[in-house]
Protein backbone atom coordinates (compact mmCIF):
# COMPACT_ATOMS: atom_id res chain seq x y z
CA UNK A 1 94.00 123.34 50.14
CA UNK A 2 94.04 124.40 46.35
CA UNK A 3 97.41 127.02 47.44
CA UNK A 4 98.79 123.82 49.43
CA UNK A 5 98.79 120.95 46.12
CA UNK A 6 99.71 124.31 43.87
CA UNK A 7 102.81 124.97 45.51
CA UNK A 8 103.52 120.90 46.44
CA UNK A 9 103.36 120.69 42.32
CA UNK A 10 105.62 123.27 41.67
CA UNK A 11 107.89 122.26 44.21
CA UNK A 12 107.59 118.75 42.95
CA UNK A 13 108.89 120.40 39.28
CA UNK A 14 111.46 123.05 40.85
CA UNK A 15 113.28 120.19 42.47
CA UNK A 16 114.68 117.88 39.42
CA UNK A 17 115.60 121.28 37.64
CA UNK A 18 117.31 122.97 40.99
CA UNK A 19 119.03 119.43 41.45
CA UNK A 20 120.40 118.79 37.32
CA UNK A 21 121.92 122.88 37.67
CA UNK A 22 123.60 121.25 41.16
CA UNK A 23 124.65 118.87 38.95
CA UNK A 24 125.58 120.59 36.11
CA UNK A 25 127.11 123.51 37.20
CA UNK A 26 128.92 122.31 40.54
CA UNK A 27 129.38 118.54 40.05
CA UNK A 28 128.81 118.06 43.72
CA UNK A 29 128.55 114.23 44.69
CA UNK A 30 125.81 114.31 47.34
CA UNK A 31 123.76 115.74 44.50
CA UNK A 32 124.69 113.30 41.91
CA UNK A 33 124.08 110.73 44.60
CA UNK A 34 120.45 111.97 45.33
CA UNK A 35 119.98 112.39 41.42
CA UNK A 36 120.27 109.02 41.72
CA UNK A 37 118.02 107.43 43.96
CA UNK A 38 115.93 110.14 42.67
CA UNK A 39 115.93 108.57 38.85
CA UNK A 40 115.81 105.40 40.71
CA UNK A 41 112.80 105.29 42.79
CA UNK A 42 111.08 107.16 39.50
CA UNK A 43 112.01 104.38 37.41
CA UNK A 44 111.25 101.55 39.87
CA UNK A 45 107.88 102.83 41.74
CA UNK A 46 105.35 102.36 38.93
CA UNK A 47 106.40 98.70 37.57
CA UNK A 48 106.18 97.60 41.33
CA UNK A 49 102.77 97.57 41.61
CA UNK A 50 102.81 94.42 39.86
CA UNK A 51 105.05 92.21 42.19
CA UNK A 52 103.05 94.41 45.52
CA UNK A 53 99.66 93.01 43.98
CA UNK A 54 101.09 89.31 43.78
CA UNK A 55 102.42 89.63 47.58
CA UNK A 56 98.95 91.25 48.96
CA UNK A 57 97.20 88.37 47.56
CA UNK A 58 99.05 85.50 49.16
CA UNK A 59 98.49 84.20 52.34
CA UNK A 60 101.88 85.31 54.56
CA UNK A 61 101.61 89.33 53.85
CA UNK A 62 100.91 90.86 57.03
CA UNK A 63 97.53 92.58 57.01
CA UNK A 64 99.45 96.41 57.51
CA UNK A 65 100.88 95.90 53.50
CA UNK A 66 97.02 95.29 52.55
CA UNK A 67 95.88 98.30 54.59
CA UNK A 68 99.16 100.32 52.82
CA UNK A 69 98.52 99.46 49.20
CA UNK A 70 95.83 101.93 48.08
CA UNK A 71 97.82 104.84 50.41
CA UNK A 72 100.98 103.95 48.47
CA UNK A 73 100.29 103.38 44.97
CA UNK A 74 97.07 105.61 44.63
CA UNK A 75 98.86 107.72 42.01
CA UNK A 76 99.39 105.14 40.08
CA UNK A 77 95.52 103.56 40.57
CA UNK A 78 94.26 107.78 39.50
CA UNK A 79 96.35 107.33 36.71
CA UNK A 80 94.39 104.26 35.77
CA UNK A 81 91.37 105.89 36.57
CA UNK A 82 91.40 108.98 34.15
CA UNK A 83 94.09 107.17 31.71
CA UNK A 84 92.58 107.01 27.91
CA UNK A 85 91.95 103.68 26.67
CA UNK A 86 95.34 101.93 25.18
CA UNK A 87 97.10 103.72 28.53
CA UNK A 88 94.85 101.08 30.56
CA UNK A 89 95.00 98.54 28.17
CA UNK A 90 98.98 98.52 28.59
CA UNK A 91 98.69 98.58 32.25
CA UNK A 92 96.04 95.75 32.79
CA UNK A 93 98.33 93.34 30.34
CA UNK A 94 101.37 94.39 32.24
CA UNK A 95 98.85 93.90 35.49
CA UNK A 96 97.67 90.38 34.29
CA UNK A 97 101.16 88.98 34.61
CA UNK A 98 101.13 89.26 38.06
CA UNK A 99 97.16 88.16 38.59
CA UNK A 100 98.12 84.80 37.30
């Protein structure tokens, strides 16, 4: 399991550098266009936690986006988990917007 997440982690860093030389070197379009959606879901993923945990908590979200929630942003709760202190601090008072 420890070869499996070693290689998943490198492959995870190989990727964005294999994809900018595409880029770069070659100026091909489908790689420009999945540089793209790449930078976009990176920039979008971790501030939608906030809006997910307002829709899980009303009454009309179907009970399979509760059962999904942990599954799909446990990343970001680890990263609460082992953050240091001010890291958790900024992500509860970004959090507490979306509690009210």
């Amino acid at each position: 399991m420890v070869i499996l997440v070693s290689i998943l982690v490198a492959a995870a860093f190989a990727f964005p550098v294999w994809l900018a030389v595409r880029i770069a070197s070659r100026r091909e379009t489908w790689a420009i266009r999945v540089g793209l959606v790449f930078a976009i879901v990176v920039a979008f993923y971790p501030p939608s936690i906030g809006p997910m945990w307002w829709a899980i908590h009303q009454d009309w979200c179907p009970t399979w986006l509760q059962s999904a929630y942990p599954q799909v942003y446990s990343p970001i709760i680890w990263l609460y988990d082992v953050a240091p202190y001010r890291v958790r601090v900024a992500m509860e008072s970004f959090a507490a917007f979306w509690w009210q």
